[in-house]
C-alpha atoms as a PDB file:
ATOM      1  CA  UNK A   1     130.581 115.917 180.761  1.00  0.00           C
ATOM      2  CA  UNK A   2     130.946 114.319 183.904  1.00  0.00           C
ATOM      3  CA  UNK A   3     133.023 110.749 184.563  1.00  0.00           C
ATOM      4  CA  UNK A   4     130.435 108.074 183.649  1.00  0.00           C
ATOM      5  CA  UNK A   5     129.745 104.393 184.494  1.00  0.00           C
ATOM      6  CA  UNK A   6     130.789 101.775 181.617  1.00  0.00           C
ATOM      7  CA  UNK A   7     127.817 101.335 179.747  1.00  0.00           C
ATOM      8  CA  UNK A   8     127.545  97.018 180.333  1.00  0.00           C
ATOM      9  CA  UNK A   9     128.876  95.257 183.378  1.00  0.00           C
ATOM     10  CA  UNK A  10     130.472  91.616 183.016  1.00  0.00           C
ATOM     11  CA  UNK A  11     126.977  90.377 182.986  1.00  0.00           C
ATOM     12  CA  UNK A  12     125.869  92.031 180.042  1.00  0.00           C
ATOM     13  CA  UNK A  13     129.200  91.665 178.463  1.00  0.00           C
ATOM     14  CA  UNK A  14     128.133  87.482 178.252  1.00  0.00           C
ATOM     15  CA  UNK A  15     124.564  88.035 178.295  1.00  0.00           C
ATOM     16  CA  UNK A  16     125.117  89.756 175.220  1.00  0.00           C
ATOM     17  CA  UNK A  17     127.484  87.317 173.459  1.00  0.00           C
ATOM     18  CA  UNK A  18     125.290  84.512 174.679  1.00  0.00           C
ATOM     19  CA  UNK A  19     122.481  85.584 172.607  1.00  0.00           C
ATOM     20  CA  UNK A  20     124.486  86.960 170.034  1.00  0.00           C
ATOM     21  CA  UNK A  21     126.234  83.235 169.319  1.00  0.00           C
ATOM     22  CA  UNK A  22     122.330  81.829 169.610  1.00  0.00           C
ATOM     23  CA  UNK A  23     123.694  79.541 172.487  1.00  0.00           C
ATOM     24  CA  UNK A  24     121.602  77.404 174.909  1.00  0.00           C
ATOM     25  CA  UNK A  25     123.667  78.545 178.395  1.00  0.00           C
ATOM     26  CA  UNK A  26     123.862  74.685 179.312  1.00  0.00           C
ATOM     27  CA  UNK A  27     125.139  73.917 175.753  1.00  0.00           C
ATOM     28  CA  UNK A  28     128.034  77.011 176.842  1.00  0.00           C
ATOM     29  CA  UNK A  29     128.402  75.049 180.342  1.00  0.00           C
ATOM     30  CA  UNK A  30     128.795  71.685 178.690  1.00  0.00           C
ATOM     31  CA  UNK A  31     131.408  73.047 176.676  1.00  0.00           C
ATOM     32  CA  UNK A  32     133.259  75.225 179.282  1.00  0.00           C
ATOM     33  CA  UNK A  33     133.012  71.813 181.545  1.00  0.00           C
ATOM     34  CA  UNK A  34     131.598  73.743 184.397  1.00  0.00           C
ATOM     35  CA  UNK A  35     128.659  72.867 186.709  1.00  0.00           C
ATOM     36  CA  UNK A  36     125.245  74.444 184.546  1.00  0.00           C
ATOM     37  CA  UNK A  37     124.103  75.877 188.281  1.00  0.00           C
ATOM     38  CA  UNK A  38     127.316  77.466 188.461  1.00  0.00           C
ATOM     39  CA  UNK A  39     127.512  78.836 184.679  1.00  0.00           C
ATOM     40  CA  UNK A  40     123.859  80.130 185.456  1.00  0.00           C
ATOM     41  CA  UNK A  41     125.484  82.303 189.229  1.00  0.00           C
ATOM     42  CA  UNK A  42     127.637  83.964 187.043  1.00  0.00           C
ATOM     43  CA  UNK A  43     125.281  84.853 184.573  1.00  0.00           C
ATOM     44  CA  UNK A  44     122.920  86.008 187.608  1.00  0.00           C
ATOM     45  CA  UNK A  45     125.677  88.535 188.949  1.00  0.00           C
ATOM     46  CA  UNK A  46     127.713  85.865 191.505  1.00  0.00           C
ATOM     47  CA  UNK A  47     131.302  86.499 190.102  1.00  0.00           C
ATOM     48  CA  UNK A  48     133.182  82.772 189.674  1.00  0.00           C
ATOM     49  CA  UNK A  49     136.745  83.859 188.460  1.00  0.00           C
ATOM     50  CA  UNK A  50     137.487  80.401 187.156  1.00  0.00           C
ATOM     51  CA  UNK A  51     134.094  79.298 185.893  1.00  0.00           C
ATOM     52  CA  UNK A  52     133.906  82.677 184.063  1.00  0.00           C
ATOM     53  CA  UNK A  53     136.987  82.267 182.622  1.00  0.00           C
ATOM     54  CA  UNK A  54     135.880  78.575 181.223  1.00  0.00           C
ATOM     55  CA  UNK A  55     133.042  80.505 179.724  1.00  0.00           C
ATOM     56  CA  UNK A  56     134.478  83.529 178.393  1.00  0.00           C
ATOM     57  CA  UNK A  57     136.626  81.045 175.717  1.00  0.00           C
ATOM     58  CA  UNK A  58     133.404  79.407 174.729  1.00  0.00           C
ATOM     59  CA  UNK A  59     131.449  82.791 174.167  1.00  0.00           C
ATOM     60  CA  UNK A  60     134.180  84.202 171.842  1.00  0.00           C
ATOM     61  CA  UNK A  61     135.515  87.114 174.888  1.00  0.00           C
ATOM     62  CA  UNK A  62     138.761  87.688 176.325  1.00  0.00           C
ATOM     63  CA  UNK A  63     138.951  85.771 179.941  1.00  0.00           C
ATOM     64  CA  UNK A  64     141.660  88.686 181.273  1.00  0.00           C
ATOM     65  CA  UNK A  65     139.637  91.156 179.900  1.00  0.00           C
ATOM     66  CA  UNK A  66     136.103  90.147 181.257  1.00  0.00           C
ATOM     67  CA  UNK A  67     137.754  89.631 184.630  1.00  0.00           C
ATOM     68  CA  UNK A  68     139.213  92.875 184.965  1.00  0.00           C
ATOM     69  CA  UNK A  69     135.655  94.230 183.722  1.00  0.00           C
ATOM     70  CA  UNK A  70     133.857  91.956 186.427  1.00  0.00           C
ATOM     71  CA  UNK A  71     136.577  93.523 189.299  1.00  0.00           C
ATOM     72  CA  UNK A  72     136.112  97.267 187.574  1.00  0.00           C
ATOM     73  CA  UNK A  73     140.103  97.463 187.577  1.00  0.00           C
ATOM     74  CA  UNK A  74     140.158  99.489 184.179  1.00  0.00           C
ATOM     75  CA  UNK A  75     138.441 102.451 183.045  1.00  0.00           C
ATOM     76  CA  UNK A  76     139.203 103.992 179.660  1.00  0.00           C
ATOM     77  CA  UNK A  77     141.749 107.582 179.311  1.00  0.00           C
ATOM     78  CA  UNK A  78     140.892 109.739 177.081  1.00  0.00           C
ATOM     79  CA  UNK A  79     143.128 112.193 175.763  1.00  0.00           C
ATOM     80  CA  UNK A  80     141.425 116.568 176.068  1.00  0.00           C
ATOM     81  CA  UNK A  81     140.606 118.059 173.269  1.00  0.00           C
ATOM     82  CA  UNK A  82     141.561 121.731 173.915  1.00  0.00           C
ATOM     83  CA  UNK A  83     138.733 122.993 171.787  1.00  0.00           C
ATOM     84  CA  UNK A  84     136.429 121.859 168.897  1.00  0.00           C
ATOM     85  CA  UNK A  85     134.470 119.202 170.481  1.00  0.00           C
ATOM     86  CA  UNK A  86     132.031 118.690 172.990  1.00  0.00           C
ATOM     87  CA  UNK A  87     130.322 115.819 174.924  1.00  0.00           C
ATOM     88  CA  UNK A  88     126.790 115.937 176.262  1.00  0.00           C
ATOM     89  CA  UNK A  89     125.236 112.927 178.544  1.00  0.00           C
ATOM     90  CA  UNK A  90     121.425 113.626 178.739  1.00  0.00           C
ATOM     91  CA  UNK A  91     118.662 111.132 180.348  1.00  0.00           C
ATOM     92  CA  UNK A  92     116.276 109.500 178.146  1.00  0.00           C
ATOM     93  CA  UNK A  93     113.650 106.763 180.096  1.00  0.00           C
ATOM     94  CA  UNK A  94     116.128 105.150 182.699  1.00  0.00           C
ATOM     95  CA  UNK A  95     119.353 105.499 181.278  1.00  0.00           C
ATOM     96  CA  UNK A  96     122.075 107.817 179.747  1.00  0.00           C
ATOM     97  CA  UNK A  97     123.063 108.648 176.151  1.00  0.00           C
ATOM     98  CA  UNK A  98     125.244 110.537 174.769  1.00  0.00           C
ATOM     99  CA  UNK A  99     125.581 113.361 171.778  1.00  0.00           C
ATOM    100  CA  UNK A 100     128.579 115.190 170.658  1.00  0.00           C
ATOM    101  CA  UNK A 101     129.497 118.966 169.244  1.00  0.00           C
ATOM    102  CA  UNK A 102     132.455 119.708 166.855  1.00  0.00           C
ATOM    103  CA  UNK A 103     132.948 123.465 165.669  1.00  0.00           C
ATOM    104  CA  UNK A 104     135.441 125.279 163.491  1.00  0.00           C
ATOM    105  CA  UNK A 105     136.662 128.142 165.836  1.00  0.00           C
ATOM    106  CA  UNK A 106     137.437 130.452 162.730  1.00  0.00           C
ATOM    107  CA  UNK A 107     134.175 129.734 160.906  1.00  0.00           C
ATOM    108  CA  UNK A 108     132.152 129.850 164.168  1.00  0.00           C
ATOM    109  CA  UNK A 109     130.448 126.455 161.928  1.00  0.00           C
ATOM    110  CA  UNK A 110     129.191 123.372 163.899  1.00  0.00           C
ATOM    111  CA  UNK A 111     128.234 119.508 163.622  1.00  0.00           C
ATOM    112  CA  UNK A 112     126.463 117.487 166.152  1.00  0.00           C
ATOM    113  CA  UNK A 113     126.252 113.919 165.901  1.00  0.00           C
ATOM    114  CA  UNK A 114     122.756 112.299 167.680  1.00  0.00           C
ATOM    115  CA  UNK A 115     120.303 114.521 169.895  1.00  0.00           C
ATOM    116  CA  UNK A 116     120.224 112.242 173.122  1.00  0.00           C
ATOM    117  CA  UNK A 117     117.174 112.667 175.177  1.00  0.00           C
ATOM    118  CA  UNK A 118     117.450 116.654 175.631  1.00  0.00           C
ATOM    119  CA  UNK A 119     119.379 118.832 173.581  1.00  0.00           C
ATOM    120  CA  UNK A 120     119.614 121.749 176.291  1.00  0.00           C
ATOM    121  CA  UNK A 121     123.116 121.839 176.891  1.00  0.00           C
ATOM    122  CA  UNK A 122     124.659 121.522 173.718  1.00  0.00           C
ATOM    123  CA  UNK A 123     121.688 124.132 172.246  1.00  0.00           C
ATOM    124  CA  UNK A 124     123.443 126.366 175.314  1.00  0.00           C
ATOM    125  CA  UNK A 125     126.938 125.877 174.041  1.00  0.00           C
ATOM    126  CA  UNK A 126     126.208 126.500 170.406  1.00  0.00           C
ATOM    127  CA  UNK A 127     124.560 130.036 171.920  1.00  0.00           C
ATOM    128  CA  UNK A 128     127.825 130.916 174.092  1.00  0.00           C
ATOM    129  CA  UNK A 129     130.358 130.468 170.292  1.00  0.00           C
ATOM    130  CA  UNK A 130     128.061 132.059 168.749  1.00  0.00           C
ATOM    131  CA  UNK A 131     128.278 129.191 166.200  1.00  0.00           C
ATOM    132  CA  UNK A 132     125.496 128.226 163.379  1.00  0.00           C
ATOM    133  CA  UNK A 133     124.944 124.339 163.769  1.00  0.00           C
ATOM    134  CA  UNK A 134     125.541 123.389 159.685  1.00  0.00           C
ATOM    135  CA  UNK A 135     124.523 119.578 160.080  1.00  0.00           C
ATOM    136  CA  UNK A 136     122.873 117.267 162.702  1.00  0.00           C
ATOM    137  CA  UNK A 137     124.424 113.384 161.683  1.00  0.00           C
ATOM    138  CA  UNK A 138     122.931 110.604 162.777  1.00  0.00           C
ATOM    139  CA  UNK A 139     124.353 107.501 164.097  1.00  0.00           C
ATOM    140  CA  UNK A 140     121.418 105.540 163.784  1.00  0.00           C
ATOM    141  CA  UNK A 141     117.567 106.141 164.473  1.00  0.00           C
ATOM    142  CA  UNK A 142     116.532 104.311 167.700  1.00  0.00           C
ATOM    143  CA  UNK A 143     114.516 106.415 170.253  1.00  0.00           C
ATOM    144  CA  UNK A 144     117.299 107.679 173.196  1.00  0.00           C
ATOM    145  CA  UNK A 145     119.331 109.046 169.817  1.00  0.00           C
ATOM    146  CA  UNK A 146     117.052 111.444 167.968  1.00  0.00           C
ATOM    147  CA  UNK A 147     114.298 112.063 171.101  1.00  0.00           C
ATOM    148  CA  UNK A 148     115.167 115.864 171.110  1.00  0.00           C
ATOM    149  CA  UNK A 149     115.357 116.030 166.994  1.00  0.00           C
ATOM    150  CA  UNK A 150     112.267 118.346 166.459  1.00  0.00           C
ATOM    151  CA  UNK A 151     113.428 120.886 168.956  1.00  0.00           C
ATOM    152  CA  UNK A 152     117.608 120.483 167.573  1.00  0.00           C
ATOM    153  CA  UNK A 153     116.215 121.735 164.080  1.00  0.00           C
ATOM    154  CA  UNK A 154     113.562 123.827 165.162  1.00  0.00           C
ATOM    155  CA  UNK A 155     116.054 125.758 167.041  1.00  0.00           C
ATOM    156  CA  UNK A 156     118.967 126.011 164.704  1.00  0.00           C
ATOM    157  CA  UNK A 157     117.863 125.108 161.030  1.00  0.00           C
ATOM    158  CA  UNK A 158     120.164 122.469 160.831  1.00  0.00           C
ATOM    159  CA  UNK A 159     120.394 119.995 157.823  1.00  0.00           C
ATOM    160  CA  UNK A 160     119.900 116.327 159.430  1.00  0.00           C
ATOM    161  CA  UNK A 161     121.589 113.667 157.455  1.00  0.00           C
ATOM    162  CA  UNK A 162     121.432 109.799 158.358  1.00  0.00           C
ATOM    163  CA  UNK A 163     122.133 107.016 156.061  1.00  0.00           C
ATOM    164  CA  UNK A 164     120.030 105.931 152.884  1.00  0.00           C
ATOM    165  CA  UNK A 165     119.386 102.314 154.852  1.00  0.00           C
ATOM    166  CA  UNK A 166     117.858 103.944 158.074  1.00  0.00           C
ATOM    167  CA  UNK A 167     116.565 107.377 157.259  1.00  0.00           C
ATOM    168  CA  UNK A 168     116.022 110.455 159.646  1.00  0.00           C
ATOM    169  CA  UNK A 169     112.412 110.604 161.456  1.00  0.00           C
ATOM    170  CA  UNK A 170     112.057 113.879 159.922  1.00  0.00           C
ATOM    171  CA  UNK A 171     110.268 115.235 156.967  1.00  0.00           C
ATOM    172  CA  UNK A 172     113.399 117.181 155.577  1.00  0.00           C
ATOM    173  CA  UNK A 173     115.912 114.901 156.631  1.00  0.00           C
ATOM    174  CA  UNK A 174     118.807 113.451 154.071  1.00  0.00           C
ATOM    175  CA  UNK A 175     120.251 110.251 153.125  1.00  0.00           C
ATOM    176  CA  UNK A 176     123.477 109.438 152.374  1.00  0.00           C
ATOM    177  CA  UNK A 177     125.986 106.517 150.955  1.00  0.00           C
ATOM    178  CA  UNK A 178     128.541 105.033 152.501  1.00  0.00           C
ATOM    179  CA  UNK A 179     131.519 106.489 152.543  1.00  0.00           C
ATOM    180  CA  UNK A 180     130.107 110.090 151.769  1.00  0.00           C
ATOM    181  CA  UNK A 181     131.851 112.813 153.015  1.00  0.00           C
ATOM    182  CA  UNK A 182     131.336 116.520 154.567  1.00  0.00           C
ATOM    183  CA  UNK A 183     133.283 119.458 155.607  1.00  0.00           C
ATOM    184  CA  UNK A 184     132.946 121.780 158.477  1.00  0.00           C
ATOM    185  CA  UNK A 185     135.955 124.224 158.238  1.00  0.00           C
ATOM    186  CA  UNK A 186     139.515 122.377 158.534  1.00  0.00           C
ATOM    187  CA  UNK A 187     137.294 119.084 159.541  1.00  0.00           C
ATOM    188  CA  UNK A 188     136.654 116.553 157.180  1.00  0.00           C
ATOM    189  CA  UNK A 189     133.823 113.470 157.863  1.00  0.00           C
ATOM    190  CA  UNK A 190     133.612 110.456 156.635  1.00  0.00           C
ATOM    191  CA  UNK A 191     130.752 108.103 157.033  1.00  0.00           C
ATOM    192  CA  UNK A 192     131.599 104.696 157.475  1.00  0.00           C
ATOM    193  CA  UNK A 193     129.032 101.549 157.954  1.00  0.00           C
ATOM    194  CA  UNK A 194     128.717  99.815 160.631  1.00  0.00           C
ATOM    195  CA  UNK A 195     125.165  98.243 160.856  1.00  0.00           C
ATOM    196  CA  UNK A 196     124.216  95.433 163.170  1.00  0.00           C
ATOM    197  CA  UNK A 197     122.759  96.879 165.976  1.00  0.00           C
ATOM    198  CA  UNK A 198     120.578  98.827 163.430  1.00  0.00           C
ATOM    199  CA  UNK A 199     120.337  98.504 159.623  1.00  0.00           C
ATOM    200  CA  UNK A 200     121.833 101.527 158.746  1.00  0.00           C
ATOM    201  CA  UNK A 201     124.240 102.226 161.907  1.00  0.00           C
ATOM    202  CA  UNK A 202     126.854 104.593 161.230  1.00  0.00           C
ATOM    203  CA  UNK A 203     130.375 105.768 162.259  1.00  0.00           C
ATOM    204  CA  UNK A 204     131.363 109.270 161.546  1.00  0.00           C
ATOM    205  CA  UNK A 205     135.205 109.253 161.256  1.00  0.00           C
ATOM    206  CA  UNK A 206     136.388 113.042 161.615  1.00  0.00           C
ATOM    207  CA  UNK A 207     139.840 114.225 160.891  1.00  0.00           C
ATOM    208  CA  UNK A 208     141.588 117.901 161.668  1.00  0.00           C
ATOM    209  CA  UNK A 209     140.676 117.768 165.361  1.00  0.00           C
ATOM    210  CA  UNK A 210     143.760 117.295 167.958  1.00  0.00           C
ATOM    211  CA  UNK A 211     143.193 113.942 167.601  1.00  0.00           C
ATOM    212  CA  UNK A 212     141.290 111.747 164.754  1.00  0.00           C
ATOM    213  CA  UNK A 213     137.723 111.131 166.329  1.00  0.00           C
ATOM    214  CA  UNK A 214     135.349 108.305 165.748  1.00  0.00           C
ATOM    215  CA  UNK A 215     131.548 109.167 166.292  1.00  0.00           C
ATOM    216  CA  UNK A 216     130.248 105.476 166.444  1.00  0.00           C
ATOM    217  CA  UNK A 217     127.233 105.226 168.146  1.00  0.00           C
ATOM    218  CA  UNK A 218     126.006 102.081 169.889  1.00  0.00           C
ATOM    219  CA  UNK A 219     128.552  99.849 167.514  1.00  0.00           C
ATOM    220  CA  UNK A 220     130.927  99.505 170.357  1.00  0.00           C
ATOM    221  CA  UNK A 221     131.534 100.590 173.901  1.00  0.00           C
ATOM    222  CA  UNK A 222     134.417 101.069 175.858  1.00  0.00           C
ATOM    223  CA  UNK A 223     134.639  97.285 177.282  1.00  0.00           C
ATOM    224  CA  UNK A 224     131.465  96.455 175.102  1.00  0.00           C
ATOM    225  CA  UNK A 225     129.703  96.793 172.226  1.00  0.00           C
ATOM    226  CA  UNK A 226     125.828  97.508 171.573  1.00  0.00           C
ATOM    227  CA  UNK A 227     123.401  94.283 170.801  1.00  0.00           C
ATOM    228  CA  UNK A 228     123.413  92.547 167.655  1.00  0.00           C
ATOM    229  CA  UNK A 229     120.001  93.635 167.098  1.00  0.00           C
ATOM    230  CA  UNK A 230     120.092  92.599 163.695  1.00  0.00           C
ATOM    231  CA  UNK A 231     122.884  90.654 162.963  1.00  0.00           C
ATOM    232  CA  UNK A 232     125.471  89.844 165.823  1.00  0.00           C
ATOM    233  CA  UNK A 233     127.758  88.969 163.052  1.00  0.00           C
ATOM    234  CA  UNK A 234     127.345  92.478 160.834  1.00  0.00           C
ATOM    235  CA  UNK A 235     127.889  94.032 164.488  1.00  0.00           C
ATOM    236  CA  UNK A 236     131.060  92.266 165.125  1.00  0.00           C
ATOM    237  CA  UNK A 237     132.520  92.724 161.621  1.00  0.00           C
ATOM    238  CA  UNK A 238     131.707  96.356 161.301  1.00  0.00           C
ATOM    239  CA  UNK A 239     133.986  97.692 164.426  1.00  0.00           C
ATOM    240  CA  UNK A 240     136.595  94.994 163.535  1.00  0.00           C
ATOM    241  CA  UNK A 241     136.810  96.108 159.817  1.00  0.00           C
ATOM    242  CA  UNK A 242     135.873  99.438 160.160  1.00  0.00           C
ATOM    243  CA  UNK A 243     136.427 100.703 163.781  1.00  0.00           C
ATOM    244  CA  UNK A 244     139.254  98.874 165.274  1.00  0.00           C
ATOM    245  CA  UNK A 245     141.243  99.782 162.049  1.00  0.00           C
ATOM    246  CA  UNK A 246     141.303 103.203 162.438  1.00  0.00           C
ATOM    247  CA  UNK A 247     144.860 104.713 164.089  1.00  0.00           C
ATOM    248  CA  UNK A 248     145.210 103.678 167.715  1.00  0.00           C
ATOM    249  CA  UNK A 249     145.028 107.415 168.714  1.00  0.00           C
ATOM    250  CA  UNK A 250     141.580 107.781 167.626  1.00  0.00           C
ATOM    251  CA  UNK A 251     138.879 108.851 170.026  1.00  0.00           C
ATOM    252  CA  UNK A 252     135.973 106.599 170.476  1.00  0.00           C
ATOM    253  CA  UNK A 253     132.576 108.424 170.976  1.00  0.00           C
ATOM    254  CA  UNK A 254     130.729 106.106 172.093  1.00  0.00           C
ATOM    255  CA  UNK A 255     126.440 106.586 172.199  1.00  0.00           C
ATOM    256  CA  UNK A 256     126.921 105.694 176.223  1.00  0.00           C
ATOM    257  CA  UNK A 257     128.991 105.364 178.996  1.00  0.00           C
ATOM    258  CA  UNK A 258     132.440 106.786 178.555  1.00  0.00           C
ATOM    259  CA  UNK A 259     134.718 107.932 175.930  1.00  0.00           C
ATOM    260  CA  UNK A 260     137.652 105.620 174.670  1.00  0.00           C
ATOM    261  CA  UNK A 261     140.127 105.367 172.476  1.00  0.00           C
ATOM    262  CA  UNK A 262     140.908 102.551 169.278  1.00  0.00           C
ATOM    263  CA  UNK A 263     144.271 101.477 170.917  1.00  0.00           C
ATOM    264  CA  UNK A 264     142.457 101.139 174.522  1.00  0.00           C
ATOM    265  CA  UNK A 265     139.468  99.203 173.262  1.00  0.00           C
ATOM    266  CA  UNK A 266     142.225  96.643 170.999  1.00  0.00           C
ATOM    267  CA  UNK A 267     143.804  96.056 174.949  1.00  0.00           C
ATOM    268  CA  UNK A 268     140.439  95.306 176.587  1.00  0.00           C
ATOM    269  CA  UNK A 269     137.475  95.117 175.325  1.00  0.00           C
ATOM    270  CA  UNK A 270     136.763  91.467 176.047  1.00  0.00           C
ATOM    271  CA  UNK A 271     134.512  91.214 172.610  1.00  0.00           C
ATOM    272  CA  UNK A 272     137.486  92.123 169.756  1.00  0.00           C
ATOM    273  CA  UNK A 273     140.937  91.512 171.658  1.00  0.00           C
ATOM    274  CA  UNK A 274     140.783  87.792 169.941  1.00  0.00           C
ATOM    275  CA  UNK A 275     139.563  88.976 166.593  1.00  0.00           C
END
């Protein structure tokens, strides 16, 4: 997969906390003591270092960490896995999102977490291991996640599983409970909750790779996290309690923009380094 953008700029970064804390902008520049024409520039993409800074405090995000965002000074590492995993970035509408591949090289057995918008490429890789795709997990149900979902299971008679509070758009699909768990081989996954931006978002934790991996969908982003669609709170919470506590070594894939890691996104993502 190819170097990608970070999914949010500053902008959306406090656009998103904004209407996540339910706060009037001029009730955030009162507070912040800053100018509401100014407060309102920044919002519109006219970078203030010090009146963003005022703001940041007031919208619950790390000044440093917004500002280093805002001057694109930081972009996430991510360790290689030598083999067992894939990344796929596919188009859906007018932007990218991602899906992911993890195989047992003895077993030749596979699991891939979310469809994106077109399945090709990992449907191609599956074809060059020769491996039998034993589940399709998904993080959550919104339309850039499961838009190739037909063809995935059409293709390789895959089981799709999704959890019992937001349910696979597919006849056959299954439901799970939190904390379930599955095996693939020497990998073992364990499906954690972390709703929010949907009702029944979910973060695959998978252990026995080179490194522990967290499949977590739109919960968080590398220098983001996805909208509190329905509770900015349960969004918050979720990668705090559930994400952020994982080891630091653990690999973040994320439903866009780049990979990360837990010990990365603790340093500077501007939502969670206060929390």
């Amino acid at each position: 997969m190819p170097r990608l953008p970070l999914e949010d700029t500053y902008v959306d970064v406090m656009r998103k906390a904004l209407a996540g804390l339910a706060l009037p902008l001029e009730e955030v520049a009162r507070r912040a003591e800053v100018p509401p024409e100014d407060a309102q520039a920044v919002l519109d993409g006219r970078f203030n270092e010090v009146v963003a800074r005022r703001m940041a405090r007031h919208l619950r995000l790390h000044p440093d960490a917004l500002c280093k965002l805002a001057s694109g000074s930081w972009y996430p590492r991510t360790p290689v896995f030598p083999a067992g995993f894939a990344a796929f970035s596919s188009r859906h509408g007018e932007m990218n999102v991602n899906s992911y591949l993890i195989w047992d090289e003895r077993s030749r057995q596979a699991a891939a977490f979310d469809t994106g918008g077109d399945c090709t490429e990992m449907l191609e890789v599956l074809q060059s291991l020769k491996a039998s795709l034993r589940y399709l997990f998904l993080t959550h149900t919104h339309p850039d996640h499961v838009a190739d979902l037909e063809r995935l299971v059409s293709a390789t008679g895959t089981e799709v599983w999704a959890s019992e509070l937001e349910p696979a758009p597919y006849p056959s699909g299954r439901t799970f409970k939190e904390n379930a768990f599955f095996h693939i081989g020497p990998f073992g996954i364990k499906c954690l909750s972390t709703p929010g931006h949907s009702v029944g978002g979910t973060t695959y934790y998978v252990t026995g790779l080179s490194y522990p991996l967290a499949v977590v969908g739109d919960a968080i982003f590398s220098c983001s996290m996805g909208r509190g669609n329905i509770s900015h709170r349960d969004a918050v919470d979720g990668v705090v309690k559930k994400i952020l506590t994982l080891p630091a070594s653990t690999v973040l894939a994320c439903g866009h923009g780049p990979l990360s890691t837990v010990g990365q996104e603790r340093k500077h993502n501007p939502f969670f380094i206060y929390r």
